[in-house]
PDB file of N, CA and C in Angstrom:
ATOM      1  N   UNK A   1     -28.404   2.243  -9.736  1.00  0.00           N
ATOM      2  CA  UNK A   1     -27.479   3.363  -9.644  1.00  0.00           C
ATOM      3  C   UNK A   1     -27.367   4.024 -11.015  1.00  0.00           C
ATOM      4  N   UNK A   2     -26.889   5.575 -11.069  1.00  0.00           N
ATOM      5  CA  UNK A   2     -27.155   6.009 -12.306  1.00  0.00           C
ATOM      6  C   UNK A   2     -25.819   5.943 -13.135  1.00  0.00           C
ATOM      7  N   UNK A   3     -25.855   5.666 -14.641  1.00  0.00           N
ATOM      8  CA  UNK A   3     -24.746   5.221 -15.094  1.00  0.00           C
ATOM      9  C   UNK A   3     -23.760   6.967 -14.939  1.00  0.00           C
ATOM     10  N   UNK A   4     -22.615   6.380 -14.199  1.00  0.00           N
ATOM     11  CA  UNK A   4     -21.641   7.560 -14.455  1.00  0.00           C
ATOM     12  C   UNK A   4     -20.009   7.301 -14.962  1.00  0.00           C
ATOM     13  N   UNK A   5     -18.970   8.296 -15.207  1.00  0.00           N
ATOM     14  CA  UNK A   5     -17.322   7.503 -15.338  1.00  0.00           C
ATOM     15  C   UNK A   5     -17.059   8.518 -14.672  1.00  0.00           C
ATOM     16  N   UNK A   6     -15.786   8.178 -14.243  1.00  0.00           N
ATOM     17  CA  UNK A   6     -15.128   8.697 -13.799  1.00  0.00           C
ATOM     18  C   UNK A   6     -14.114   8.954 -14.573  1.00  0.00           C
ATOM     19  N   UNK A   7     -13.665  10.398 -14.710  1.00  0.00           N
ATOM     20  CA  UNK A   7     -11.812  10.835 -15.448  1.00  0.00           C
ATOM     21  C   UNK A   7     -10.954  11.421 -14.863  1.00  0.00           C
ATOM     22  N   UNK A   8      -9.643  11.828 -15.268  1.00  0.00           N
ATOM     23  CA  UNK A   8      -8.920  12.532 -14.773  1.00  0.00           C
ATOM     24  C   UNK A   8      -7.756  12.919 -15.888  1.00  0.00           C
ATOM     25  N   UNK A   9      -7.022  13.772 -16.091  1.00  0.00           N
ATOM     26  CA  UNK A   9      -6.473  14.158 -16.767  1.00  0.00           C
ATOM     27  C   UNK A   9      -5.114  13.839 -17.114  1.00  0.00           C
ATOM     28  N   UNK A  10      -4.405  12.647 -16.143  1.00  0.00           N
ATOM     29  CA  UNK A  10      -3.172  11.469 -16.879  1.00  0.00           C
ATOM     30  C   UNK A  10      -3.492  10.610 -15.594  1.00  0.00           C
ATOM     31  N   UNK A  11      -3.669   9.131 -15.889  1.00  0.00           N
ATOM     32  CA  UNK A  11      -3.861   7.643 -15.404  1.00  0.00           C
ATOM     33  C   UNK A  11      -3.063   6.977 -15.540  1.00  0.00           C
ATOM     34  N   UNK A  12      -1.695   7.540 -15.669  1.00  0.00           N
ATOM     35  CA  UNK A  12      -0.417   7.104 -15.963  1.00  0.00           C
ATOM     36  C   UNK A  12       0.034   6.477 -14.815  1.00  0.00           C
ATOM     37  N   UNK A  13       0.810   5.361 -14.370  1.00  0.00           N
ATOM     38  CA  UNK A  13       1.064   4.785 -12.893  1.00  0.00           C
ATOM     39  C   UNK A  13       1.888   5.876 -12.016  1.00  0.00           C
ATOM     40  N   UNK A  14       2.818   6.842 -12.875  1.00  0.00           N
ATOM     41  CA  UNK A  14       3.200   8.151 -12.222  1.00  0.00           C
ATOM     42  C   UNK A  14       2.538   8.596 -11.495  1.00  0.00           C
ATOM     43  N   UNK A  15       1.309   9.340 -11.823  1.00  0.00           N
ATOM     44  CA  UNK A  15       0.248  10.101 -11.633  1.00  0.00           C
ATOM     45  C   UNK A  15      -0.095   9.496 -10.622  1.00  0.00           C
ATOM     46  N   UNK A  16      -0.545   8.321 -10.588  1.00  0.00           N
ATOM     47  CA  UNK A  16      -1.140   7.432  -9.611  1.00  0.00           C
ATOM     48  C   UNK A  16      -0.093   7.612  -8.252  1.00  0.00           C
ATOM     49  N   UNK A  17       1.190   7.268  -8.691  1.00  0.00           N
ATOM     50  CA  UNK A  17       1.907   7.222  -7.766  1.00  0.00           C
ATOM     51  C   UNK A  17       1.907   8.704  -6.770  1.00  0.00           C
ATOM     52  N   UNK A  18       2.035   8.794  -7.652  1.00  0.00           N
ATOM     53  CA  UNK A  18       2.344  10.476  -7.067  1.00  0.00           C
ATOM     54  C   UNK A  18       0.879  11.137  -6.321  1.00  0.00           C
ATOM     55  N   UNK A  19       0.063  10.877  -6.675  1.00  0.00           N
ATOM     56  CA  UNK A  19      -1.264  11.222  -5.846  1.00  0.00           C
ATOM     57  C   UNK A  19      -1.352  10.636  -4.510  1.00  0.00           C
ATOM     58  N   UNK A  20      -0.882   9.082  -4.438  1.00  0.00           N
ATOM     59  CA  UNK A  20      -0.975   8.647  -3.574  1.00  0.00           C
ATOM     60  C   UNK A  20       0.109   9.123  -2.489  1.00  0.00           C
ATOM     61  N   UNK A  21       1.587   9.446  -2.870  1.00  0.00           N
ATOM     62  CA  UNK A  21       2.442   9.694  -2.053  1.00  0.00           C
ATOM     63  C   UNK A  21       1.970  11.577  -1.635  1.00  0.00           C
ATOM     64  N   UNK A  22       1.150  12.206  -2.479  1.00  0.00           N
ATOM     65  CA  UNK A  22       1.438  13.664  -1.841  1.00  0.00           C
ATOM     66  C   UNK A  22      -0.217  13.733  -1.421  1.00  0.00           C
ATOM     67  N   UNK A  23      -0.610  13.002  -1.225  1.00  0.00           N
ATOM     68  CA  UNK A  23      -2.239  12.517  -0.297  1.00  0.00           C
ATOM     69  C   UNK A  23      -3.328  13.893  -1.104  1.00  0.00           C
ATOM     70  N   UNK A  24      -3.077  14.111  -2.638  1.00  0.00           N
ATOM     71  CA  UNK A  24      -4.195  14.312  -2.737  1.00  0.00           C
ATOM     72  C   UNK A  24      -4.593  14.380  -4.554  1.00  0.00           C
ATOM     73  N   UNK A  25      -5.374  14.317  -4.958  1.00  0.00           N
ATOM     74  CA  UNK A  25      -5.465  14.323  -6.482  1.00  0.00           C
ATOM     75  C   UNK A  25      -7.047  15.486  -7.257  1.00  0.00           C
ATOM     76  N   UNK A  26      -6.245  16.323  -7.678  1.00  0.00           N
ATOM     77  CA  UNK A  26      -7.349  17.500  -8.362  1.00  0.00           C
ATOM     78  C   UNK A  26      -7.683  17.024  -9.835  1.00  0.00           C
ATOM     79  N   UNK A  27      -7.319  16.109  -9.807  1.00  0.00           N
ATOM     80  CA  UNK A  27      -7.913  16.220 -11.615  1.00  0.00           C
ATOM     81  C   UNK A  27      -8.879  15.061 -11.957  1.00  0.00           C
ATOM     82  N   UNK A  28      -9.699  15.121 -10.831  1.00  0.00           N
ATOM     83  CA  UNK A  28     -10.852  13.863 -10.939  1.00  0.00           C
ATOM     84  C   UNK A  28     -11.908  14.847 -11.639  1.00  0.00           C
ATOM     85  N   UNK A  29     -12.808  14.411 -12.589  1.00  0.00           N
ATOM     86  CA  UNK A  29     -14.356  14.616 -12.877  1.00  0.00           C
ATOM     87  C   UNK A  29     -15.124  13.346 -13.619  1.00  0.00           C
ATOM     88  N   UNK A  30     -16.260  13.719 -12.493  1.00  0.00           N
ATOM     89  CA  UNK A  30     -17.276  12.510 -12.815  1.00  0.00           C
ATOM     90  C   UNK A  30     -18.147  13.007 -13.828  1.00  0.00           C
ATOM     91  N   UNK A  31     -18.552  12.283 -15.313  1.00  0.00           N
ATOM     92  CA  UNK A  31     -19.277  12.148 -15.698  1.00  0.00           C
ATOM     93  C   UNK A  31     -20.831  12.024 -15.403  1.00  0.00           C
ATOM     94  N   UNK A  32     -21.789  12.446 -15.266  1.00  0.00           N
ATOM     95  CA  UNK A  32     -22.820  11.773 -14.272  1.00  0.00           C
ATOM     96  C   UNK A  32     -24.366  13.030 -15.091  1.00  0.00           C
ATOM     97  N   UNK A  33     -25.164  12.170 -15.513  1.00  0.00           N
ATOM     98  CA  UNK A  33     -26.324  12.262 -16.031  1.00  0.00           C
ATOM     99  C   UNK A  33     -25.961  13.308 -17.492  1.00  0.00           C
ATOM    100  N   UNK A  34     -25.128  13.586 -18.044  1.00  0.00           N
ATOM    101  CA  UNK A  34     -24.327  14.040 -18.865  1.00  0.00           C
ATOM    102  C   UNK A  34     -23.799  15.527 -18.329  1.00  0.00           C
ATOM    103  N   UNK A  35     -23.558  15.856 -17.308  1.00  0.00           N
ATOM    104  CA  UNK A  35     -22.578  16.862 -16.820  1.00  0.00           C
ATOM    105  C   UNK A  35     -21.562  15.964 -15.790  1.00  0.00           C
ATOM    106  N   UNK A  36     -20.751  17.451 -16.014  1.00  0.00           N
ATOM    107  CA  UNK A  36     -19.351  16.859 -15.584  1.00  0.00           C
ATOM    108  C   UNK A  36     -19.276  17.460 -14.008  1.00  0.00           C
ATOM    109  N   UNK A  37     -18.400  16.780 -13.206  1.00  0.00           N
ATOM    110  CA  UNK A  37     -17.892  17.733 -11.577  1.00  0.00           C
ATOM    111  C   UNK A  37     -16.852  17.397 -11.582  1.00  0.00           C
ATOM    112  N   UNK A  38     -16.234  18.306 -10.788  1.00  0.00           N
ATOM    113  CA  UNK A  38     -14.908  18.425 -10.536  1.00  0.00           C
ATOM    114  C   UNK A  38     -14.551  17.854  -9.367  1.00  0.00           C
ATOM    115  N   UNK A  39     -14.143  16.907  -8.816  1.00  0.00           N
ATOM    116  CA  UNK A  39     -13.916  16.917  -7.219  1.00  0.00           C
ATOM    117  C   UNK A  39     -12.645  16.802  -6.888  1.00  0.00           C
ATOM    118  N   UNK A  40     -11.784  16.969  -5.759  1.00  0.00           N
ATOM    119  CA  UNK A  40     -10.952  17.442  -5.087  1.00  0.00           C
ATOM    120  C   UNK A  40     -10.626  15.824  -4.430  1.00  0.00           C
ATOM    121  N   UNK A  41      -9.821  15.203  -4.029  1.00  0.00           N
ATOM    122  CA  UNK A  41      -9.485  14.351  -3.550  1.00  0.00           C
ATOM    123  C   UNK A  41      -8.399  14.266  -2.174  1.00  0.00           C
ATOM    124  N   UNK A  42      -8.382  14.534  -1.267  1.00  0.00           N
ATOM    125  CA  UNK A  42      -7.226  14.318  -0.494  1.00  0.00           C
ATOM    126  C   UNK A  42      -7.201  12.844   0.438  1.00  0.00           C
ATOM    127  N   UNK A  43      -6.231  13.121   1.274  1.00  0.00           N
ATOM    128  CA  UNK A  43      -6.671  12.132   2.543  1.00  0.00           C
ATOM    129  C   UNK A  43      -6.387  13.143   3.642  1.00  0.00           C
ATOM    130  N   UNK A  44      -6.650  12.914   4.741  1.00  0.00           N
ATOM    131  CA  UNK A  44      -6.662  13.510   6.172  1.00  0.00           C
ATOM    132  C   UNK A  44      -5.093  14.552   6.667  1.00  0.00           C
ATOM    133  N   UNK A  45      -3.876  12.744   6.258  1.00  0.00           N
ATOM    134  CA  UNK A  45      -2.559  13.725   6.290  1.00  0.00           C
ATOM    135  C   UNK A  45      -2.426  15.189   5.314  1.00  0.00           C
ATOM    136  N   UNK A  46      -2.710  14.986   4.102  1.00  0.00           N
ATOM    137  CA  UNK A  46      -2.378  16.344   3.209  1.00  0.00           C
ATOM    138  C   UNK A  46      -3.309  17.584   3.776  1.00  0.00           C
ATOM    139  N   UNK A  47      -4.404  17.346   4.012  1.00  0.00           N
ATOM    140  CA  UNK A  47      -4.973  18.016   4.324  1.00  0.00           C
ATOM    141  C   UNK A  47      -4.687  19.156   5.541  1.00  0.00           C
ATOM    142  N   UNK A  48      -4.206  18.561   6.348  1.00  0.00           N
ATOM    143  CA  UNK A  48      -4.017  18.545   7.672  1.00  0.00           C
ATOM    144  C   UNK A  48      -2.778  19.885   7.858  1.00  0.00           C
ATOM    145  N   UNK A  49      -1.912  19.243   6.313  1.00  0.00           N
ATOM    146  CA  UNK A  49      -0.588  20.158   6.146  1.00  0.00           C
ATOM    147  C   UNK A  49      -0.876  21.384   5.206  1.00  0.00           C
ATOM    148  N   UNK A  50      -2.304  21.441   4.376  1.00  0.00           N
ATOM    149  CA  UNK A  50      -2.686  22.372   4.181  1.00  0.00           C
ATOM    150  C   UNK A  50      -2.995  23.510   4.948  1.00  0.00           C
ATOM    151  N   UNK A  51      -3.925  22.669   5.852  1.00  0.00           N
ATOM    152  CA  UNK A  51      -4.643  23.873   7.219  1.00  0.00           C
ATOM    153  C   UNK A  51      -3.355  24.270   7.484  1.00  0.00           C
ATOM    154  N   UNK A  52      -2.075  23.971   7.954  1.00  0.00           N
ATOM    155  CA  UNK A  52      -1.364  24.275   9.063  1.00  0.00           C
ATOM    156  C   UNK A  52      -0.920  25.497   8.342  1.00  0.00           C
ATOM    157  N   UNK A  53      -0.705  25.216   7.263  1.00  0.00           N
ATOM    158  CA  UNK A  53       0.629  26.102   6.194  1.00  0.00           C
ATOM    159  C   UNK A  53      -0.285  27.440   5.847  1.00  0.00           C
ATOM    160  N   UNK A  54      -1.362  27.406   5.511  1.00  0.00           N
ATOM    161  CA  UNK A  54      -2.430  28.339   5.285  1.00  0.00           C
ATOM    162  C   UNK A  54      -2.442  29.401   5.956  1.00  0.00           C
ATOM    163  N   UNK A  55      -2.913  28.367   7.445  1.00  0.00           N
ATOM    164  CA  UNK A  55      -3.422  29.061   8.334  1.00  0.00           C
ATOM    165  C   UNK A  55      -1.910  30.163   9.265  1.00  0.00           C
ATOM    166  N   UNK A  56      -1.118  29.487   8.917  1.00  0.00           N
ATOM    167  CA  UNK A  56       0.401  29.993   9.591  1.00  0.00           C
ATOM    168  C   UNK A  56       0.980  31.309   8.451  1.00  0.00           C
ATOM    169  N   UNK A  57       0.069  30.878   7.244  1.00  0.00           N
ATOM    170  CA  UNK A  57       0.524  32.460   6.511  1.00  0.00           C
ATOM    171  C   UNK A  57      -0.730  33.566   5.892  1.00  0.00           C
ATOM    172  N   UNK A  58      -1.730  32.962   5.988  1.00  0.00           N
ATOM    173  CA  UNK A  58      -2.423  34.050   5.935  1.00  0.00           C
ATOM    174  C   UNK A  58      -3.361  34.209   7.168  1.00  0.00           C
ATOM    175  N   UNK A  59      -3.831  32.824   8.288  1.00  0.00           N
ATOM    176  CA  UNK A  59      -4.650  32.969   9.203  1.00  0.00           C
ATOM    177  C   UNK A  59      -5.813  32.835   8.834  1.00  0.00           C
ATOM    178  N   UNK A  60      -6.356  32.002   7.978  1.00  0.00           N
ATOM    179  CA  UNK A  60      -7.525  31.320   7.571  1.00  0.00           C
ATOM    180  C   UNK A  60      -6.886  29.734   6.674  1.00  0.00           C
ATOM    181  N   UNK A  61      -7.960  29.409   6.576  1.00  0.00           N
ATOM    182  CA  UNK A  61      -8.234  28.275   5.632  1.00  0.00           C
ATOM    183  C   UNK A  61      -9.150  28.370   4.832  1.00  0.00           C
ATOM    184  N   UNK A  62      -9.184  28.062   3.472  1.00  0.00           N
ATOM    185  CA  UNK A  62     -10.200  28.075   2.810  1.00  0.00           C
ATOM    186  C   UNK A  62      -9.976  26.605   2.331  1.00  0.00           C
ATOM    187  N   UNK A  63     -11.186  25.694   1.999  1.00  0.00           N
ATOM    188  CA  UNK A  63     -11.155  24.108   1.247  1.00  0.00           C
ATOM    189  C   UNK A  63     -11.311  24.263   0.123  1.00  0.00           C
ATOM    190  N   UNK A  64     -10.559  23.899  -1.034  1.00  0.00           N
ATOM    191  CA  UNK A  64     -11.605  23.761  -2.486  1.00  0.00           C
ATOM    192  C   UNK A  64     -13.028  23.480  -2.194  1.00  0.00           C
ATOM    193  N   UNK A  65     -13.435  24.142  -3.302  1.00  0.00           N
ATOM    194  CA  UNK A  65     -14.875  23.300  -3.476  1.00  0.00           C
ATOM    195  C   UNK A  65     -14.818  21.557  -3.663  1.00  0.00           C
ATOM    196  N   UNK A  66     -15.691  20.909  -3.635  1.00  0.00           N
ATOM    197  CA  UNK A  66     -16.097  19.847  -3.861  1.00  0.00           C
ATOM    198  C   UNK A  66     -14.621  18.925  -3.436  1.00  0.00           C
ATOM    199  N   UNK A  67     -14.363  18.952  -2.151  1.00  0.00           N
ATOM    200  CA  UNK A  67     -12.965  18.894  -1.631  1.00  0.00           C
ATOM    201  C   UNK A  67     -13.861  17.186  -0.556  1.00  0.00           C
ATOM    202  N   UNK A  68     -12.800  16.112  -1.462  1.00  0.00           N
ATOM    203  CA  UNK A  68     -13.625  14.773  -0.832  1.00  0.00           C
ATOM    204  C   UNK A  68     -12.098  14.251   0.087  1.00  0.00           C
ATOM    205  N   UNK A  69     -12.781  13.788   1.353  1.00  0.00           N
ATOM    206  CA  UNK A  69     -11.704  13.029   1.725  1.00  0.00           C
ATOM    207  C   UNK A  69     -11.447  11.832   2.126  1.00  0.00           C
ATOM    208  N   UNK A  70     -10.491  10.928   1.721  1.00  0.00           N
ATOM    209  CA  UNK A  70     -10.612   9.463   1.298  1.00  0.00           C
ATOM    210  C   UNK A  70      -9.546   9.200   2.669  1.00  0.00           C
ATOM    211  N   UNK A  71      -9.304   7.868   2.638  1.00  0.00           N
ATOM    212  CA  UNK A  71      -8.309   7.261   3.277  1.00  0.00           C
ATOM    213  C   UNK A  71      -6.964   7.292   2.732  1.00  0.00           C
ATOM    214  N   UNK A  72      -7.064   7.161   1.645  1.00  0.00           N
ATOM    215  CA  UNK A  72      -6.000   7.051   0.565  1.00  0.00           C
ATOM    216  C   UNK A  72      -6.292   7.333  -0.393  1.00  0.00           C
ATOM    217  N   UNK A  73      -5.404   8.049  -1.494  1.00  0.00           N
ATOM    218  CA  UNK A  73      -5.923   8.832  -2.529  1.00  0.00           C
ATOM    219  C   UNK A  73      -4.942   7.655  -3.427  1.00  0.00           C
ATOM    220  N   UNK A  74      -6.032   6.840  -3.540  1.00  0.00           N
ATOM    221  CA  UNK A  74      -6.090   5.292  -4.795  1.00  0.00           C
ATOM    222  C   UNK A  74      -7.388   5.278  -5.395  1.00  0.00           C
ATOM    223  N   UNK A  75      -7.082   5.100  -6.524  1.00  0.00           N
ATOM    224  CA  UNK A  75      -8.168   4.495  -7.794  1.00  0.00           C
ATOM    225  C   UNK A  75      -9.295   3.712  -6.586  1.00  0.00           C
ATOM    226  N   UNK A  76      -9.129   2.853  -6.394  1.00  0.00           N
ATOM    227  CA  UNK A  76      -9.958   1.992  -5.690  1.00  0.00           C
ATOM    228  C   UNK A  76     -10.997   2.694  -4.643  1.00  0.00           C
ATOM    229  N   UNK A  77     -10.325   3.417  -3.818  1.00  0.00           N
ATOM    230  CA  UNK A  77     -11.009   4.295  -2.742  1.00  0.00           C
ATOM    231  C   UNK A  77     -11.579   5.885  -3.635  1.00  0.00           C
ATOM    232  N   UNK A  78     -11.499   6.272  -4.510  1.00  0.00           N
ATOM    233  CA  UNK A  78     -12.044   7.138  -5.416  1.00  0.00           C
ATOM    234  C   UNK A  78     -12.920   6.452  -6.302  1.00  0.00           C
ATOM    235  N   UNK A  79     -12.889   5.122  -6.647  1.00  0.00           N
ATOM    236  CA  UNK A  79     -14.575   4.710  -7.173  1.00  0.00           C
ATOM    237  C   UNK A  79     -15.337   4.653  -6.463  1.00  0.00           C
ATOM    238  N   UNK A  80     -15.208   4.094  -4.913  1.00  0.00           N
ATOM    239  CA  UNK A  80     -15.716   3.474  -4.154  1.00  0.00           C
ATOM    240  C   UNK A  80     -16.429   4.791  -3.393  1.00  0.00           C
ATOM    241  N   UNK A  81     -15.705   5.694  -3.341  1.00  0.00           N
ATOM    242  CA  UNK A  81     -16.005   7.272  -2.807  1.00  0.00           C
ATOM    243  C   UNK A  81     -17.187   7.585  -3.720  1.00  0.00           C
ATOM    244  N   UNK A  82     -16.730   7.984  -5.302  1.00  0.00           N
ATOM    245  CA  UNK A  82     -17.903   8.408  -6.126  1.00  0.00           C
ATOM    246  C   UNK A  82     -18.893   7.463  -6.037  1.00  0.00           C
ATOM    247  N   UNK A  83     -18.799   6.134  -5.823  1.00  0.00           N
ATOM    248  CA  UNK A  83     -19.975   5.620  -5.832  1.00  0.00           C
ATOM    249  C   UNK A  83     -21.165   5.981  -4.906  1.00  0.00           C
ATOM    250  N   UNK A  84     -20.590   6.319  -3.682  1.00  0.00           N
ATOM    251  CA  UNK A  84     -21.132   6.385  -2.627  1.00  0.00           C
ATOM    252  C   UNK A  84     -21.849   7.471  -2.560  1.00  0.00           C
ATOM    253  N   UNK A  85     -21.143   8.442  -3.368  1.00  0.00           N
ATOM    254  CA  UNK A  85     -21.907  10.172  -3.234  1.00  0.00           C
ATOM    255  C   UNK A  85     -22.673   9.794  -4.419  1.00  0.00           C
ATOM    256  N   UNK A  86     -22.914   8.892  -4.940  1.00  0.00           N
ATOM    257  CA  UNK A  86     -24.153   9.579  -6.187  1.00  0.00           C
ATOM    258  C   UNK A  86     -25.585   8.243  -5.484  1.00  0.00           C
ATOM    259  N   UNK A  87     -24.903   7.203  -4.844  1.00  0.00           N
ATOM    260  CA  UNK A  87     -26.141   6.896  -3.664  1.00  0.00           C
ATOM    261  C   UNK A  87     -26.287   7.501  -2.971  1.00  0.00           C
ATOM    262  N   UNK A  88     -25.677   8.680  -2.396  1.00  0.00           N
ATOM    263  CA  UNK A  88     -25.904   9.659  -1.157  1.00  0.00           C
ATOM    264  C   UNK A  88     -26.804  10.867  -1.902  1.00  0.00           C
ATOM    265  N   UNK A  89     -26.560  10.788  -3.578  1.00  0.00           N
ATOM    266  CA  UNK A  89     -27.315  12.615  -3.835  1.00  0.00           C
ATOM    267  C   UNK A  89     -26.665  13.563  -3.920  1.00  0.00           C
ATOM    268  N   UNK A  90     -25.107  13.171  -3.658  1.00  0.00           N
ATOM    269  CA  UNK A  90     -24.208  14.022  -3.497  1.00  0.00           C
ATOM    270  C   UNK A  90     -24.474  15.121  -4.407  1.00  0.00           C
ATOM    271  N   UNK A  91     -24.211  14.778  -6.086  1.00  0.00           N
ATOM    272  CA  UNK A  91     -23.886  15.785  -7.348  1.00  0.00           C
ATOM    273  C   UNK A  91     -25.117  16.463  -7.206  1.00  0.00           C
ATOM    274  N   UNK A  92     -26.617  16.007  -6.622  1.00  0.00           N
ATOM    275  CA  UNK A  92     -27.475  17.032  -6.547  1.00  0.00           C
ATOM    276  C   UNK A  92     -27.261  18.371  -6.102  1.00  0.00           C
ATOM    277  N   UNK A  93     -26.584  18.533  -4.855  1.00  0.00           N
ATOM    278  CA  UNK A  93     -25.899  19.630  -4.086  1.00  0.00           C
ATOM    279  C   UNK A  93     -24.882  20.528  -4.489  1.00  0.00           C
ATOM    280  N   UNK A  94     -24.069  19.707  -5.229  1.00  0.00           N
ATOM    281  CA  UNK A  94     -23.372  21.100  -6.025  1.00  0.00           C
ATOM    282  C   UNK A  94     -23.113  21.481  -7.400  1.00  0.00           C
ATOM    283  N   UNK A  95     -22.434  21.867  -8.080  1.00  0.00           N
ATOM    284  CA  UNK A  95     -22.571  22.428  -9.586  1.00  0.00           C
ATOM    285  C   UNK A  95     -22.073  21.940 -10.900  1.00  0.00           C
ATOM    286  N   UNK A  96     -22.326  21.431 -11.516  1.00  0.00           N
ATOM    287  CA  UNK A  96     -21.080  20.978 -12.606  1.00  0.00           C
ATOM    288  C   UNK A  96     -20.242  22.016 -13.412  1.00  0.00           C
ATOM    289  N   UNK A  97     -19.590  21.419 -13.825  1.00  0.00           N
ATOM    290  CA  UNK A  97     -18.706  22.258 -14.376  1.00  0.00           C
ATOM    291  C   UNK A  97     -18.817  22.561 -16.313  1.00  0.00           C
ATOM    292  N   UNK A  98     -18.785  23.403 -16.705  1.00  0.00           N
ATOM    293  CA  UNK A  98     -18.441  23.726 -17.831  1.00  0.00           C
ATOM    294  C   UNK A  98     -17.105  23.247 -18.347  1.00  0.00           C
ATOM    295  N   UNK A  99     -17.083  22.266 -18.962  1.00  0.00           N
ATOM    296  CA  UNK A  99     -15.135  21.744 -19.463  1.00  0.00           C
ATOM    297  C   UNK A  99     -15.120  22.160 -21.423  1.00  0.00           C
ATOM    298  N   UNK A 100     -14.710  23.025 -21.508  1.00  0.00           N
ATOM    299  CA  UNK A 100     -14.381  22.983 -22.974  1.00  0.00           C
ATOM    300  C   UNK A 100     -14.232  21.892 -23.948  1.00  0.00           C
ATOM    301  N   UNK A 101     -14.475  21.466 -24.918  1.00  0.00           N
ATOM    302  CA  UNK A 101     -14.430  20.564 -25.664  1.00  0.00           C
ATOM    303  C   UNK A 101     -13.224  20.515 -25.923  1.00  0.00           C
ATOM    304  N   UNK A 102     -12.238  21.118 -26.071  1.00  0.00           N
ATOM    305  CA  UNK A 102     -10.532  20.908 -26.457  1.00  0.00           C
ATOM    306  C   UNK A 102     -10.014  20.271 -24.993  1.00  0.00           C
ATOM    307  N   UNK A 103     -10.978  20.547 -23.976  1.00  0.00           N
ATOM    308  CA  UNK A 103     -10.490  19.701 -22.930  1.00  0.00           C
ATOM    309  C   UNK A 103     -10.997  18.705 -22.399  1.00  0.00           C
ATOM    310  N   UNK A 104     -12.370  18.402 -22.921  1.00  0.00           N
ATOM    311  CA  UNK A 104     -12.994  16.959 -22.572  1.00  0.00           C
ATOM    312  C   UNK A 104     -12.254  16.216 -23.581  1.00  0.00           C
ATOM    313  N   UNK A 105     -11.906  16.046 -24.482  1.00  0.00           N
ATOM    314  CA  UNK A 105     -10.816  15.323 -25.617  1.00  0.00           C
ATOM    315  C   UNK A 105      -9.549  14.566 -24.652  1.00  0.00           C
ATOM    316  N   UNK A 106      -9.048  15.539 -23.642  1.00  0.00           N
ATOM    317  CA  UNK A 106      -7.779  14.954 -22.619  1.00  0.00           C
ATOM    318  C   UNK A 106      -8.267  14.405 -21.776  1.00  0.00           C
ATOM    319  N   UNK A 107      -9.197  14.173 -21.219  1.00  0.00           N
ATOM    320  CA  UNK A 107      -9.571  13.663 -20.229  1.00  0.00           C
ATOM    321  C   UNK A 107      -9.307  12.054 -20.458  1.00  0.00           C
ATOM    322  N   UNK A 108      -9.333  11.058 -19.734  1.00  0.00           N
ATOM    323  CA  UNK A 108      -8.711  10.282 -19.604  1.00  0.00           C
ATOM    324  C   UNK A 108      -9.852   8.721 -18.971  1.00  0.00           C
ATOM    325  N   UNK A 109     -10.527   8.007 -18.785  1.00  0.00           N
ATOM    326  CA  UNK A 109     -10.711   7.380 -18.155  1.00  0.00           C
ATOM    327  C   UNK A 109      -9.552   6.732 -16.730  1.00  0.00           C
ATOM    328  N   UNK A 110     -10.604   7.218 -16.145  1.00  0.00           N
ATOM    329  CA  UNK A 110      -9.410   6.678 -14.303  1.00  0.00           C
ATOM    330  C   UNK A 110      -9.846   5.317 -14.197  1.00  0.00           C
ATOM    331  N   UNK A 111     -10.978   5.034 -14.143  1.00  0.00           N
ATOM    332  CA  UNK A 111     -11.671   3.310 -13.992  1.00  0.00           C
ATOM    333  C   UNK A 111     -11.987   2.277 -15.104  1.00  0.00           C
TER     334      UNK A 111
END
């Protein structure tokens, strides 16, 4: 497997907490062959209350990009997720991101 990390921008047990109770977490990026991605984290419930709310005020839905969905939005099920998409080829398929150097500095190790 190819060496990658995973970050996010506070790994604080707050953060944690709080991702897990509002079922979704945006401030994941994987490290991976030396570019960075951004991915989107939810679970099924948040999601679900996205579509509704969206779709009830403007009449569409749109997903983030690179929008992954877990069982639970925990450390554990987000390694286990990235692991899986970079045996799947995943990061081949979409784009990395450009992160400023004043902001790769905050980034954080999640794992």
């Amino acid at each position: 497997m190819n060496s990658y990390k995973i970050f996010c921008l506070d790994n604080s047990e707050s953060a944690q907490y709080e991702a897990y109770s509002k079922g979704y977490r945006s401030d994941i990026y994987v490290l991976l062959n030396g570019e960075y991605y951004h991915l989107y984290f939810y679970d099924i419930i948040r999601l679900g209350q996205d579509f509704d709310c969206e779709f009830k005020d403007y009449g569409y839905f749109s997903v983030e990009p690179n929008l992954i969905l877990v069982k639970e939005v925990k450390l554990d099920f987000i390694e286990k997720t990235v692991q899986m998409l970079i045996s799947d080829s995943y990061f081949d398929r979409i784009r990395p991101v450009q992160i400023p150097s004043l902001h790769v500095e905050q980034l954080q190790d999640l794992i």
